[in-house]
Protein backbone atom coordinates (compact mmCIF):
# COMPACT_ATOMS: atom_id res chain seq x y z
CA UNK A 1 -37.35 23.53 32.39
CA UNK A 2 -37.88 24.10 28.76
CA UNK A 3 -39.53 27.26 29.73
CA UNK A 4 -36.97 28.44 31.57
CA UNK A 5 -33.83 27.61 28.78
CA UNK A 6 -35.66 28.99 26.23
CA UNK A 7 -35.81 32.62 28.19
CA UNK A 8 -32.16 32.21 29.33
CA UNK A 9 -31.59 32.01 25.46
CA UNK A 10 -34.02 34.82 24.58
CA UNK A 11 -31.63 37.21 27.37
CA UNK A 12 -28.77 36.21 25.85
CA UNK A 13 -29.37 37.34 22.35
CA UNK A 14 -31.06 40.39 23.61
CA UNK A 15 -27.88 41.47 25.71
CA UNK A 16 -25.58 40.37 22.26
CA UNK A 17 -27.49 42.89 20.04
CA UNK A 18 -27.66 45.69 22.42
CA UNK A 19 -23.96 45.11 23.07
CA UNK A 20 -23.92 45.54 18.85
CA UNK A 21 -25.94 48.39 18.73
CA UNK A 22 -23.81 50.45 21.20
CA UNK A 23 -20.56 49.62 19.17
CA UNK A 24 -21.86 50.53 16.20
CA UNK A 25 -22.98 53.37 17.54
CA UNK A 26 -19.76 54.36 19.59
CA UNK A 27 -17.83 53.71 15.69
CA UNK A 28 -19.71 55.59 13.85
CA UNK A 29 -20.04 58.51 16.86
CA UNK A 30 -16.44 58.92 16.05
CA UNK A 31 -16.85 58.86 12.50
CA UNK A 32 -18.92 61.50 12.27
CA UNK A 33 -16.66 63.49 14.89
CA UNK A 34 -13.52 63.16 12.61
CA UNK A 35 -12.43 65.64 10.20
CA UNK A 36 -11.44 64.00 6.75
CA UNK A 37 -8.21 65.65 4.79
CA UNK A 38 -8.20 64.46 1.35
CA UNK A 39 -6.33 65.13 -1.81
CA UNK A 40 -8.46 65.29 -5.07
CA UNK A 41 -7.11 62.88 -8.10
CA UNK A 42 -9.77 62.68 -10.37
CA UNK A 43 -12.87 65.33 -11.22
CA UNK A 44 -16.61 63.92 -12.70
CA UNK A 45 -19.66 65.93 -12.46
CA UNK A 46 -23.37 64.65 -13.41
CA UNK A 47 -26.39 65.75 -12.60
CA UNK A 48 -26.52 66.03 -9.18
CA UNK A 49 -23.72 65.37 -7.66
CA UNK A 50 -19.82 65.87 -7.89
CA UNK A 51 -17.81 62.42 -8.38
CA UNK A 52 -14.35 62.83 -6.49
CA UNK A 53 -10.97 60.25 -6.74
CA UNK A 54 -9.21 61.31 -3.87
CA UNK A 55 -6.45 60.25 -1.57
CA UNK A 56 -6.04 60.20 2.35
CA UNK A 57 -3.18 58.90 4.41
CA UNK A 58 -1.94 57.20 0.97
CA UNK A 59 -5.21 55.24 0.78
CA UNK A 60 -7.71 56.51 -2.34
CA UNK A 61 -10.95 55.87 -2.43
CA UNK A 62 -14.05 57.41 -4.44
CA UNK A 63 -16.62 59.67 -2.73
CA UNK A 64 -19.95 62.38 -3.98
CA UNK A 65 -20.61 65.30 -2.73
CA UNK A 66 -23.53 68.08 -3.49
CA UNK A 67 -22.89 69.11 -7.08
CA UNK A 68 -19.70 72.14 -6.61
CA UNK A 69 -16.77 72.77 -8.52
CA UNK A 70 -13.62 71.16 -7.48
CA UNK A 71 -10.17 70.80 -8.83
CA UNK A 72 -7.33 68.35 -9.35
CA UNK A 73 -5.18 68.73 -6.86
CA UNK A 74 -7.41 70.55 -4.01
CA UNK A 75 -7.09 69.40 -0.61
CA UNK A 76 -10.60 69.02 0.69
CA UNK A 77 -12.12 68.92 4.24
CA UNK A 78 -15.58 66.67 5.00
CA UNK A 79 -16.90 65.34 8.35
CA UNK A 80 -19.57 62.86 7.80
CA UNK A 81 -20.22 60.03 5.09
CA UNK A 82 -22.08 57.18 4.61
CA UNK A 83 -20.44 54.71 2.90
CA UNK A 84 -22.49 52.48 -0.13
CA UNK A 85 -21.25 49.63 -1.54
CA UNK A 86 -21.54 48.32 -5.00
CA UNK A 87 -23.41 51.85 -5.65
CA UNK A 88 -24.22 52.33 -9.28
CA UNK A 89 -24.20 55.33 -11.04
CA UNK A 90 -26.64 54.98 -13.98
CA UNK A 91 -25.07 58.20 -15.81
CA UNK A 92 -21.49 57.15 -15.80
CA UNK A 93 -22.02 53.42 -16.37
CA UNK A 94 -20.20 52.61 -13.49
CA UNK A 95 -20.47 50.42 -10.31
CA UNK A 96 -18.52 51.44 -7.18
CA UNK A 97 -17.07 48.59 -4.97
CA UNK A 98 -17.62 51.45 -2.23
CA UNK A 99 -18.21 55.09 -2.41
CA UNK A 100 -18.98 57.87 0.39
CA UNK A 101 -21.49 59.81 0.09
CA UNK A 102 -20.73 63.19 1.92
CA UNK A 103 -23.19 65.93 2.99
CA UNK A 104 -20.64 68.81 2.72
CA UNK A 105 -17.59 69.97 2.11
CA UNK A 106 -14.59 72.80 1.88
CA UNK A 107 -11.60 73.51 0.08
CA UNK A 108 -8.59 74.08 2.84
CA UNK A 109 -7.59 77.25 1.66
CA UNK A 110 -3.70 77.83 1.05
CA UNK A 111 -3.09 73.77 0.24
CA UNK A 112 -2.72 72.42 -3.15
CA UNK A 113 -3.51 73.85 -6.02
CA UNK A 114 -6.22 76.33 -4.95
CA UNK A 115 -5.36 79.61 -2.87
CA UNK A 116 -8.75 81.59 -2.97
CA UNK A 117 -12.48 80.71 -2.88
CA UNK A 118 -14.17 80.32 -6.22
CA UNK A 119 -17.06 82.73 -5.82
CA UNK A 120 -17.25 83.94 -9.08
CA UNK A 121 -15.95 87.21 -9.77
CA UNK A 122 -18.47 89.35 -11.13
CA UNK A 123 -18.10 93.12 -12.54
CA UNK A 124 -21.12 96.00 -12.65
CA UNK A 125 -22.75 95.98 -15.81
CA UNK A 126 -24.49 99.02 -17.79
CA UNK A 127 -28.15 97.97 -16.42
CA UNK A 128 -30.92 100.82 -15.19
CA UNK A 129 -34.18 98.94 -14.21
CA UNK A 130 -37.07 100.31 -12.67
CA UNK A 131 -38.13 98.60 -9.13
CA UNK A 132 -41.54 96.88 -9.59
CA UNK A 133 -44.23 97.95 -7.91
CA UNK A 134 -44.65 96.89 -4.61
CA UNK A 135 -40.82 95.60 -4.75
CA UNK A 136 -37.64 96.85 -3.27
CA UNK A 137 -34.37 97.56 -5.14
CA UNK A 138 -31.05 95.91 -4.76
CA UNK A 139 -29.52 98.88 -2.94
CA UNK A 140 -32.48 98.76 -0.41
CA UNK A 141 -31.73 94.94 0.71
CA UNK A 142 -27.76 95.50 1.10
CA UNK A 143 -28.11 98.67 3.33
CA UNK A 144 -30.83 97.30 5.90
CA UNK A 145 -30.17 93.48 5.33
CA UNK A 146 -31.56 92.52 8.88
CA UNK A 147 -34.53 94.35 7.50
CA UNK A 148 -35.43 91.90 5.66
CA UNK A 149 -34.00 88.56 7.01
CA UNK A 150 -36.72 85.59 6.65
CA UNK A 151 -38.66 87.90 4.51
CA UNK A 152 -40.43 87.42 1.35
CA UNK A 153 -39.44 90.29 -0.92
CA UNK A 154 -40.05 91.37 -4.56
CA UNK A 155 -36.68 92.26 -6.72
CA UNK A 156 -36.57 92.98 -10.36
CA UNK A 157 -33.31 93.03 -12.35
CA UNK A 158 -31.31 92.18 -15.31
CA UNK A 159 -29.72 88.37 -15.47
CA UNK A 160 -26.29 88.60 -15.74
CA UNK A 161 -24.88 85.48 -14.89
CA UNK A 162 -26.66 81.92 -14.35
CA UNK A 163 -24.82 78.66 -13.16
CA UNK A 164 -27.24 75.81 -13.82
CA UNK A 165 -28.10 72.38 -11.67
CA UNK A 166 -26.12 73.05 -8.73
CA UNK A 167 -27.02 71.52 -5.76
CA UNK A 168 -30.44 70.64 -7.36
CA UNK A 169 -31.06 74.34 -8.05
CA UNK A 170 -29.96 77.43 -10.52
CA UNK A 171 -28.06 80.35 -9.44
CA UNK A 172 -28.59 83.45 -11.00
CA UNK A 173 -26.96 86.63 -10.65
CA UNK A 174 -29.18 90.03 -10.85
CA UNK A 175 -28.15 93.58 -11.01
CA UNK A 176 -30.45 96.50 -11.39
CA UNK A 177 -28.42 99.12 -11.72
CA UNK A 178 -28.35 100.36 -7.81
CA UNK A 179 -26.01 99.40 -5.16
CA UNK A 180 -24.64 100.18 -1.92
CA UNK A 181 -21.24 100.05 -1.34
CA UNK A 182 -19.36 97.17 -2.88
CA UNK A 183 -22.56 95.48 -3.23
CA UNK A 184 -24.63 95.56 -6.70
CA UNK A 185 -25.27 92.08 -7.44
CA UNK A 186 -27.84 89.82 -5.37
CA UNK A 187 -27.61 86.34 -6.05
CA UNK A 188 -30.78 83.85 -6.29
CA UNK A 189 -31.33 80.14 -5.75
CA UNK A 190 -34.56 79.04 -8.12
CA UNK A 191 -35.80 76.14 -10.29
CA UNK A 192 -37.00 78.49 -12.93
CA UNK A 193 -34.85 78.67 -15.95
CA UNK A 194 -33.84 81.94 -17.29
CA UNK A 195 -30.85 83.13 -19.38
CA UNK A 196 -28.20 85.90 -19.09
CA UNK A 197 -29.71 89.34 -20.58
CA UNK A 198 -33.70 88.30 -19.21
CA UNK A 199 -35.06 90.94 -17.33
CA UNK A 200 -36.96 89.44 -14.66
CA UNK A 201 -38.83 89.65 -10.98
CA UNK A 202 -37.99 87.24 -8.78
CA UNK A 203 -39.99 86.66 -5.39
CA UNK A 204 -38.29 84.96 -2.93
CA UNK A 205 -36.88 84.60 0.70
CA UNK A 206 -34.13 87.08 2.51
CA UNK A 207 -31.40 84.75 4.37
CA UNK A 208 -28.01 86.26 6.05
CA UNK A 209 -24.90 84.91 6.19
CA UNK A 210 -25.65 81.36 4.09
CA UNK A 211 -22.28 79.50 3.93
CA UNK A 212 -22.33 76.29 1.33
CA UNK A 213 -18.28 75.89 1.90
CA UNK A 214 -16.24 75.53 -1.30
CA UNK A 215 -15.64 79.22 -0.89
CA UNK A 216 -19.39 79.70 -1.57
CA UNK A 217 -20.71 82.01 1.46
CA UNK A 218 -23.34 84.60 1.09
CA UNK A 219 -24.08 88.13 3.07
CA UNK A 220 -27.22 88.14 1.64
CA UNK A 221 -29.21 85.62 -0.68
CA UNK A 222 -32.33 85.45 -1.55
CA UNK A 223 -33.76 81.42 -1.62
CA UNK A 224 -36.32 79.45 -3.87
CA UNK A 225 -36.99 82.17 -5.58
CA UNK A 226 -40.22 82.67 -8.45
CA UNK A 227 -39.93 83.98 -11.83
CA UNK A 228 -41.67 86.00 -14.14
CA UNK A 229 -40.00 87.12 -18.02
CA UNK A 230 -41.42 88.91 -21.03
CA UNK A 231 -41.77 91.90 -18.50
């Protein structure tokens, strides 16, 4: 008999938890399905990430996103989040009673404050730089893109524009003087550190069509990309 209560009891607390685990599962299912509208309040970037005060549905509440930049007053789209409470932040001195931490995000174009993406706006500079050997030029990768998709590719060119720490990487912008079309700037994703007016070769990886959101979508980009200066 004692046998036989003590598995009665052991099937009952099995058949509780699983009954737990598919709720959970069923709430946050439709978390993950639901598209979040929010209003940004309040702006603070660190390191790695992109502190947001925002509003939804007149609640507010904090959340982090992959470092971008964002404005007061944006509205803001996200999908999934996991939530962390009492999360502190050891660069702002702060503890969050509960903060989501999202993967991604978008500005919704034509609400608040912000109408067009911020891709910065970049103009073509006085450069003329020989193609290293055994390289391409920057002409070459925008007229036969597919040609090189997933390809490791040589590419040297004058820095003309670097945003730094961004989504745990640097973004430079290179121009060598060519172009095709509209097209006369490649941008690269590295951890090297250079600085606007470095002529450089970077070796990295062809991707198409990259889209980060925030406005920040790419035809062509080449990825983790090597350095080498004092050419």
């Amino acid at each position: 008999m004692r046998f036989r209560y003590v598995f009665i009891l052991m099937a009952a607390l099995i058949i509780t938890a699983c009954s737990k685990n598919e709720e959970n599962e069923s709430i946050e299912n439709k978390s993950n399905a639901q598209q979040h509208k929010v209003t940004v309040q309040e702006v603070i970037q660190v390191t790695d990430y992109t502190y947001l005060r925002v509003t939804e549905d007149g609640k507010e509440y904090w959340m982090a996103a992959p470092k971008a930049e964002f404005k007061e007053g944006e509205v803001v789209l996200y999908n999934k989040a996991m939530e962390m409470k009492n999360f502190t932040s050891k660069e702002l001195d702060k503890t969050f009673d509960s903060i989501l931490f999202i993967d991604a995000a978008s500005v919704k174009l034509g609400e608040g404050i912000m109408n067009q993406p911020q891709k910065p706006v970049l103009a073509k500079e006085e450069v003329k730089v020989e193609p290293v050997i055994g390289g391409i030029t920057i002409e070459q990768i925008f007229s036969k893109p597919e040609s090189y998709s997933n390809k490791i590719v040589k590419v040297k060119g004058k820095v003309v524009k670097v945003n730094t720490g961004i989504m745990k990487r640097n973004w430079v912008h290179l121009q060598d003087g060519t172009k095709y079309k509209d097209d006369f700037d490649l941008t690269i994703t590295t951890n090297e550190n250079v600085k606007v007016g470095d002529v450089v070769i970077f070796e990295g990886k062809i991707v198409l069509n990259k889209d980060f959101g925030y406005g920040y979508s790419y035809k062509v980009l080449m990825e983790d990309a090597k350095a080498a200066t004092n050419l």
